[in-house]
Protein backbone atom coordinates (compact mmCIF):
# COMPACT_ATOMS: atom_id res chain seq x y z
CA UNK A 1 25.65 34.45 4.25
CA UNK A 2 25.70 31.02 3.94
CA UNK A 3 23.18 28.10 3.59
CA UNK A 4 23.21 26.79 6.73
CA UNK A 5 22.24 30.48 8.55
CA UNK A 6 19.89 31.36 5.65
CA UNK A 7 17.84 28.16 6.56
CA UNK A 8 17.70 28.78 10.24
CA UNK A 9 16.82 32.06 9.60
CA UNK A 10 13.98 31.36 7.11
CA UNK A 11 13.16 28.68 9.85
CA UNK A 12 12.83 31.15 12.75
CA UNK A 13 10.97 33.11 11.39
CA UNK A 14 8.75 30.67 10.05
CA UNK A 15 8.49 28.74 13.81
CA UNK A 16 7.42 32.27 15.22
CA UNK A 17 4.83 33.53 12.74
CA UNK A 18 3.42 30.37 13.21
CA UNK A 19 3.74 30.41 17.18
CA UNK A 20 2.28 33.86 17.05
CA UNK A 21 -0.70 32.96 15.17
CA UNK A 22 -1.31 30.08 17.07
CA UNK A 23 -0.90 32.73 20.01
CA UNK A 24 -3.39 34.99 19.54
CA UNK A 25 -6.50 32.50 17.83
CA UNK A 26 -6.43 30.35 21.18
CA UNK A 27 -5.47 32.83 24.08
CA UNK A 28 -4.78 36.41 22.82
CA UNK A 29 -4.63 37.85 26.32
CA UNK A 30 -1.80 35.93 27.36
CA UNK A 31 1.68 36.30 24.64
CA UNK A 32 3.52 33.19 25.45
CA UNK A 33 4.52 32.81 22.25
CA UNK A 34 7.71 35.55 22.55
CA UNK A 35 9.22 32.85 25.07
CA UNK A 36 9.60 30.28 22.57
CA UNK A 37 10.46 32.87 19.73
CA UNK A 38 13.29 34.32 22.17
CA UNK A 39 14.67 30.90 22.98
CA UNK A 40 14.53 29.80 19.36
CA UNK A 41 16.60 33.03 18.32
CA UNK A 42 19.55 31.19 19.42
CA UNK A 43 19.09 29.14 16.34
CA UNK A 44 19.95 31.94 14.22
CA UNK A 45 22.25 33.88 16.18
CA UNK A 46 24.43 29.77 16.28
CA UNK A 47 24.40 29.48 12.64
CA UNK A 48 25.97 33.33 12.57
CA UNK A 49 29.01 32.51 14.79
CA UNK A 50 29.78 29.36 13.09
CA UNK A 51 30.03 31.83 9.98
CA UNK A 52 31.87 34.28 11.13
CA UNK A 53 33.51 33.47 14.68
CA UNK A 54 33.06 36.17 16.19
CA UNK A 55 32.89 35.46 19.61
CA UNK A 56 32.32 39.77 20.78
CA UNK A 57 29.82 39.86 18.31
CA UNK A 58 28.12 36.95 19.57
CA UNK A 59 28.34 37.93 23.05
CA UNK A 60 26.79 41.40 22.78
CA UNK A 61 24.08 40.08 20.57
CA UNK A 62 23.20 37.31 23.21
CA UNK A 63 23.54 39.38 26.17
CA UNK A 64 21.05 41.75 24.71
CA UNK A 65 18.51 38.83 23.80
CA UNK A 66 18.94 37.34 26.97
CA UNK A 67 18.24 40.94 28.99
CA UNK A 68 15.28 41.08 26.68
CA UNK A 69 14.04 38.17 26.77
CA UNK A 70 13.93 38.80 31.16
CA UNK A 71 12.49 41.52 30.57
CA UNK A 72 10.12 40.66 28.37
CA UNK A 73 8.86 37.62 30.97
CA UNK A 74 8.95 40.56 34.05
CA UNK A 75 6.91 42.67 32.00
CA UNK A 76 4.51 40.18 31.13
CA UNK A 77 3.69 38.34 34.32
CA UNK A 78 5.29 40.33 37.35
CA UNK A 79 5.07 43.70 36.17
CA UNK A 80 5.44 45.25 39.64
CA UNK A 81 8.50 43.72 40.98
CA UNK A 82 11.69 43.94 38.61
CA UNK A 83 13.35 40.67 39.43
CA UNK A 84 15.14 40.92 35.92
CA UNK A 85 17.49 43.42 37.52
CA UNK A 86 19.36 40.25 39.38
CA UNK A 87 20.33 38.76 36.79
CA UNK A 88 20.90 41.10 33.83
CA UNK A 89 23.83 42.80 35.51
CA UNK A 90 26.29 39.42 35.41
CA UNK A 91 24.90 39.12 32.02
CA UNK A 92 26.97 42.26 31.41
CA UNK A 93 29.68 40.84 31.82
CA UNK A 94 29.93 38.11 29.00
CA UNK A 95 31.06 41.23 26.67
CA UNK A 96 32.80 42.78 28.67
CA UNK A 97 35.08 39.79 29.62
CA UNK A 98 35.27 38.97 26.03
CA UNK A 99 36.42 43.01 24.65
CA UNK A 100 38.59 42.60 27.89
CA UNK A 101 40.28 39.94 26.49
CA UNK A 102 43.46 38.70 28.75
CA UNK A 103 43.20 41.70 30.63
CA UNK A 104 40.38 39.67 32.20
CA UNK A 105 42.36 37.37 33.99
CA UNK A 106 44.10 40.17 35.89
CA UNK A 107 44.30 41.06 39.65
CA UNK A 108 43.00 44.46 38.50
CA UNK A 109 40.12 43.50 36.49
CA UNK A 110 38.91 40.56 39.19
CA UNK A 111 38.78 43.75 42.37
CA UNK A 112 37.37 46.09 39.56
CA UNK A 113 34.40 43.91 38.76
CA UNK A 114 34.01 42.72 42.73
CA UNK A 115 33.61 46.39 43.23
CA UNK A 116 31.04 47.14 40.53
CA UNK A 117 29.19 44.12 41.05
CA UNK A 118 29.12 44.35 44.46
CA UNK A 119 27.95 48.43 44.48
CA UNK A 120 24.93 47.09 41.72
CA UNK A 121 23.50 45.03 43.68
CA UNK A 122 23.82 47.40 46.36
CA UNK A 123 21.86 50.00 45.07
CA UNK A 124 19.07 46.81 44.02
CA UNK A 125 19.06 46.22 47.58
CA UNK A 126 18.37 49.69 48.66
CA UNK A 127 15.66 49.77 45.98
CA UNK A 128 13.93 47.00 45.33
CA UNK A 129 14.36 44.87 48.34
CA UNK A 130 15.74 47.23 51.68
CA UNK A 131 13.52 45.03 53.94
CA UNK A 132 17.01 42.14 53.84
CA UNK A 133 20.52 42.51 53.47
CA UNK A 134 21.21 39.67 50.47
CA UNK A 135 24.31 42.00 49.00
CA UNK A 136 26.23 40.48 52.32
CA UNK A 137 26.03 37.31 50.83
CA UNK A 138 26.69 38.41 47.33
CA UNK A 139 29.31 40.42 48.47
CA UNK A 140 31.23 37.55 49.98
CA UNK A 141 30.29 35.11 47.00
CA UNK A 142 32.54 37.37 44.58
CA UNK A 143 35.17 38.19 46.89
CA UNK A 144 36.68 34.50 46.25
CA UNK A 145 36.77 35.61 42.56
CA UNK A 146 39.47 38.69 43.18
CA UNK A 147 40.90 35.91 46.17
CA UNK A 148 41.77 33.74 44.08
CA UNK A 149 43.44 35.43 41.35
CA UNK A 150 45.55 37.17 43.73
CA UNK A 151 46.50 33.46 44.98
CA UNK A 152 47.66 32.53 41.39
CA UNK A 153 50.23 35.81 41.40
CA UNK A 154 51.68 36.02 44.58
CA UNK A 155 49.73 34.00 47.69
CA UNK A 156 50.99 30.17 48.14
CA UNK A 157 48.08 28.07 49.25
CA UNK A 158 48.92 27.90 52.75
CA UNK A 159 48.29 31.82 53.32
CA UNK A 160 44.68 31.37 51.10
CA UNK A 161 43.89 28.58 53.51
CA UNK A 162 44.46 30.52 56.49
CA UNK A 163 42.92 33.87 54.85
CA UNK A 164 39.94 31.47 53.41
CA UNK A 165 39.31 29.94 56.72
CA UNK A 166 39.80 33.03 58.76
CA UNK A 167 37.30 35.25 56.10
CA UNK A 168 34.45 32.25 55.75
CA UNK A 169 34.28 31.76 59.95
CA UNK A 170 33.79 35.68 60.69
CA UNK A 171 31.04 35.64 57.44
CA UNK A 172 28.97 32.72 59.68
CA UNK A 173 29.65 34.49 62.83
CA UNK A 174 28.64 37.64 61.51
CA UNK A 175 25.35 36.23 59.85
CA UNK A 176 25.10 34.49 63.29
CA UNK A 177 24.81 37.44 64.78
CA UNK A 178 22.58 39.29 62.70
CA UNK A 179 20.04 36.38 61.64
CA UNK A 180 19.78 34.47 64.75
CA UNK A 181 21.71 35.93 67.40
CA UNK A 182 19.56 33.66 69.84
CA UNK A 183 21.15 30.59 68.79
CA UNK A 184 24.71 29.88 67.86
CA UNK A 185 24.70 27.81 64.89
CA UNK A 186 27.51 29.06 63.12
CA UNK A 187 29.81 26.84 65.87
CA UNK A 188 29.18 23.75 63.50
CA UNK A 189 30.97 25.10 60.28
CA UNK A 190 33.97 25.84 62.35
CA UNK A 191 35.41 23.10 62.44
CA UNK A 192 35.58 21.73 59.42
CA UNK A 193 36.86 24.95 58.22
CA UNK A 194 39.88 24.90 60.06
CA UNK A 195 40.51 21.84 58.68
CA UNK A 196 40.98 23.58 55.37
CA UNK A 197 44.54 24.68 56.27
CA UNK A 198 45.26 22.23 58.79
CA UNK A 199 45.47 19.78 56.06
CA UNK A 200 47.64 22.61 53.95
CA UNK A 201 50.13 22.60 56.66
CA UNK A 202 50.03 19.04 56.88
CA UNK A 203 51.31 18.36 53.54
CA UNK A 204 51.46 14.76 52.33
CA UNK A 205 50.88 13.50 56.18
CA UNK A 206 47.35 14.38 55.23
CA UNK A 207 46.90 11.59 52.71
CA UNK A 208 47.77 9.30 55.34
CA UNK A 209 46.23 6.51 57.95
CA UNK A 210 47.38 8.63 60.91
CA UNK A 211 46.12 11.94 59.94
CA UNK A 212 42.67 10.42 59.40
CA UNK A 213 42.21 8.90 62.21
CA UNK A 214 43.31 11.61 64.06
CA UNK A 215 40.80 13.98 62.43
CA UNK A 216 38.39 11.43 63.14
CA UNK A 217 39.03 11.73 67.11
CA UNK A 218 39.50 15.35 66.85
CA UNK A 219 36.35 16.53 64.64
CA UNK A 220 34.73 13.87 66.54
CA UNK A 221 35.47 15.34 69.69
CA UNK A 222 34.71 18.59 68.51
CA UNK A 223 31.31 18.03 67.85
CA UNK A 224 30.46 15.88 70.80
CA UNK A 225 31.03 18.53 73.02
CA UNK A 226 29.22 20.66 70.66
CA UNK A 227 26.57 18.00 71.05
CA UNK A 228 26.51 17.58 74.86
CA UNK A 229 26.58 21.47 75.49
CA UNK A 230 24.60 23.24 72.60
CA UNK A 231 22.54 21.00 71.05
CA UNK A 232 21.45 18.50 73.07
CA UNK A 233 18.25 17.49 71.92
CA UNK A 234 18.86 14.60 69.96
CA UNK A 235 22.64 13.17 69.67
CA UNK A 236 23.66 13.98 66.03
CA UNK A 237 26.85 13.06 67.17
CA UNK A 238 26.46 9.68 65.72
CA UNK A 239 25.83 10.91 62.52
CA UNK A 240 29.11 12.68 62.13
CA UNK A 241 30.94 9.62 64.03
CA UNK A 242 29.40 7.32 61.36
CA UNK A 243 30.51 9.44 58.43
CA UNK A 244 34.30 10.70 59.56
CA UNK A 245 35.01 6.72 60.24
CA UNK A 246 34.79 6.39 56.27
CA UNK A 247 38.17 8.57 55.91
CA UNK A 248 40.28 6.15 58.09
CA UNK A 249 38.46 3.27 56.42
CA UNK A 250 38.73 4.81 52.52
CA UNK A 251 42.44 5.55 52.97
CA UNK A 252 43.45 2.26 54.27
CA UNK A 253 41.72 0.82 50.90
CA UNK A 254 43.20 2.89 48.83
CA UNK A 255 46.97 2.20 50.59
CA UNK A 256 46.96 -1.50 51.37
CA UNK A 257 44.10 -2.45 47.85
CA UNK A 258 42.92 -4.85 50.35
CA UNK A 259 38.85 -4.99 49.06
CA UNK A 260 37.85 -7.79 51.61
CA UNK A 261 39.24 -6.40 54.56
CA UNK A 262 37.29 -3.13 53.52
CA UNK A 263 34.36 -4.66 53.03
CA UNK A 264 34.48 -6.44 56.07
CA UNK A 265 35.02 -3.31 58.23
CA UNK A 266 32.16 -1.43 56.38
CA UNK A 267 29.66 -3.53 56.80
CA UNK A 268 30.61 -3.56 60.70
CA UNK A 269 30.72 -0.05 60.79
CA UNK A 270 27.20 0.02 59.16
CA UNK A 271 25.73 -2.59 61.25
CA UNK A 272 26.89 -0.69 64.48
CA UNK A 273 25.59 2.44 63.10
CA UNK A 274 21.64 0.92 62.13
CA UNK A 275 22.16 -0.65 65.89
CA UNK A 276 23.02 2.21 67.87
CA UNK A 277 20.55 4.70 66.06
CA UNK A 278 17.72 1.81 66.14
CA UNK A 279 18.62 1.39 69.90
CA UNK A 280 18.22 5.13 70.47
CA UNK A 281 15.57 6.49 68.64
CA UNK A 282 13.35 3.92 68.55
CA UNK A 283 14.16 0.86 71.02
CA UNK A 284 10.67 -0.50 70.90
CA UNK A 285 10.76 -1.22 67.01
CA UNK A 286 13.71 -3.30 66.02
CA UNK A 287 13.92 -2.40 62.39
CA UNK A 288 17.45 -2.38 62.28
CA UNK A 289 17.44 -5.74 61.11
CA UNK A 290 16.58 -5.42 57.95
CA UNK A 291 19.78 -3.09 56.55
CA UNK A 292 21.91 -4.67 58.72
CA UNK A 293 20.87 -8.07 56.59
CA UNK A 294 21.03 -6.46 53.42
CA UNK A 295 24.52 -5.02 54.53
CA UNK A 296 25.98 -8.53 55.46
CA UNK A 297 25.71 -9.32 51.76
CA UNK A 298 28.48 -6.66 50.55
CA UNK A 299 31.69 -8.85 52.35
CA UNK A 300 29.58 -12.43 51.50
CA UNK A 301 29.67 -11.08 47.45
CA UNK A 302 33.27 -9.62 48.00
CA UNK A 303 34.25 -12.94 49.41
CA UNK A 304 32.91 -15.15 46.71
CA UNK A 305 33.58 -13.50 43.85
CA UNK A 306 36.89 -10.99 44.62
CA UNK A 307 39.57 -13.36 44.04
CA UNK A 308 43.00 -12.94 45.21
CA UNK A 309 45.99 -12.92 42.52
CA UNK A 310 47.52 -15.68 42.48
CA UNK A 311 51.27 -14.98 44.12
CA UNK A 312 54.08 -15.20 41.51
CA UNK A 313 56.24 -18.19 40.45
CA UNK A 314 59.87 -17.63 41.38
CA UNK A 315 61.80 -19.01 38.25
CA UNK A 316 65.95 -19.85 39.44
């Protein structure tokens, strides 16, 4: 062993003797002092890998002092309800990724753990929590895992954004349906999720002017009528108007450079949109004022100090 681990060790154990006695001469019902002593064990357990790099060893020593250090806190202050049980079977696999070794990066090994993962926290439903469904949502968390790694072998991103899109719209519909069947939320994310491989299929036409402005009356027009026919209590519509008009705008800076001209438009844009929402929501108040004045001094400072290079001296 060397120095440097001798001395942390020494120093652990001197930090939770001390902690302990501390412990229990001012509150002996109540061991807190194991928290600290577990999170300081990293100290120790540090100093060992820089020794002997060993990264297995290190991850089956910290995935057992992690478990029981969770299970040390369920134990002492929710000793009815296992919550530890969440979390200490990813833990799991920090070893078993690490004696996997590139294996782990395999197709196989991604739809392996899915599987197990997925069936754990089945049973954990069925156990400690049958009153909701939650391995629905964990269940279609990890499937991206398996997804992806199948992408990286064989699927080109056009397919995943099609299979992506097509999976994450019948998840919301589907939790639609079983959460609140009464009201159709899940209409709002669909949109923007087609937009996934829309843009795929678009190719470099989606990095342009055109394409944004096009999304811009499309998602626009999308959620207006999505306004005017489900949600009609208050028009959010403005809202999404206000922020899509930023893609056109950001676009155009980044293609032309032109700063001035972009500041210019901005501060329109956010003077209309302080209007129009002061005008609606509350026309008796005109607050608006005030940010559209603070706004008006974004092109004033681009205009004074944003200086335009000077054009180039033809030499003959």
């Amino acid at each position: 062993m060397n120095k440097f681990f001798k001395i942390s060790l020494i120093g652990y154990i001197s930090i939770s003797f001390t902690l302990l006695f501390i412990n229990v001469l001012t509150s002996p019902s109540i061991m807190w002092s194991f928290i600290p002593s577990a999170l300081l064990l990293w100290w120790p357990l540090g100093a060992l890998y820089a020794e002997t790099k060993k990264g297995k060893l290190l991850s089956v020593l910290g995935t057992l002092l992690n478990i029981g250090f969770l299970v040390g806190l369920n134990l002492a202050f929710t000793p009815g309800y296992p919550w530890f049980l969440f979390v200490a079977g990813p833990m799991l696999w920090w070893p078993i990724a690490m004696f996997a070794g590139e294996k782990a990066k395999t197709r196989t090994f991604a739809w392996c753990s899915y599987v197990i993962l997925v069936s754990y926290y089945g049973a954990i439903n069925l156990w400690v929590e049958p009153r909701h469904l939650f391995t629905v949502y964990i269940a279609y968390a990890l499937i991206w895992w398996p997804i992806s790694v199948t992408r990286r072998n064989k699927i080109n991103r056009k397919a995943l954004s099609v299979l992506g899109a097509v999976a994450n719209m019948a998840f919301m519909f589907s939790m639609n349906q079983l959460v609140k069947p009464e009201y159709f939320w899940s209409i709002f994310v669909f949109a923007p999720l087609l937009w996934w491989p829309i843009c795929e299929f678009a190719g470099q036409k989606a990095k342009t002017v055109g394409f944004a402005w096009f999304s811009f009356i499309a998602l626009g027009g999308y959620y207006g009528l999505v306004n005017y026919f489900i949600e009609t209590r208050h028009p959010f519509i403005l809202y999404i108007l206000f922020a899509l008009a930023w893609w056109p705008l950001g676009i155009a800076l980044s293609k032309h450079k032109n700063v001035r001209r972009f500041s210019v438009e901005g501060a329109l844009l956010l003077a209309m949109f302080f209007g129009i929402v002061n005008w609606i929501t509350t026309p008796s108040v005109v607050w608006a004022i005030y940010p559209i004045s603070v706004t008006m001094l974004w092109p004033i400072c681009v205009l004074i100090f944003v200086r335009r290079k000077p054009a180039p001296v033809s030499r003959r």
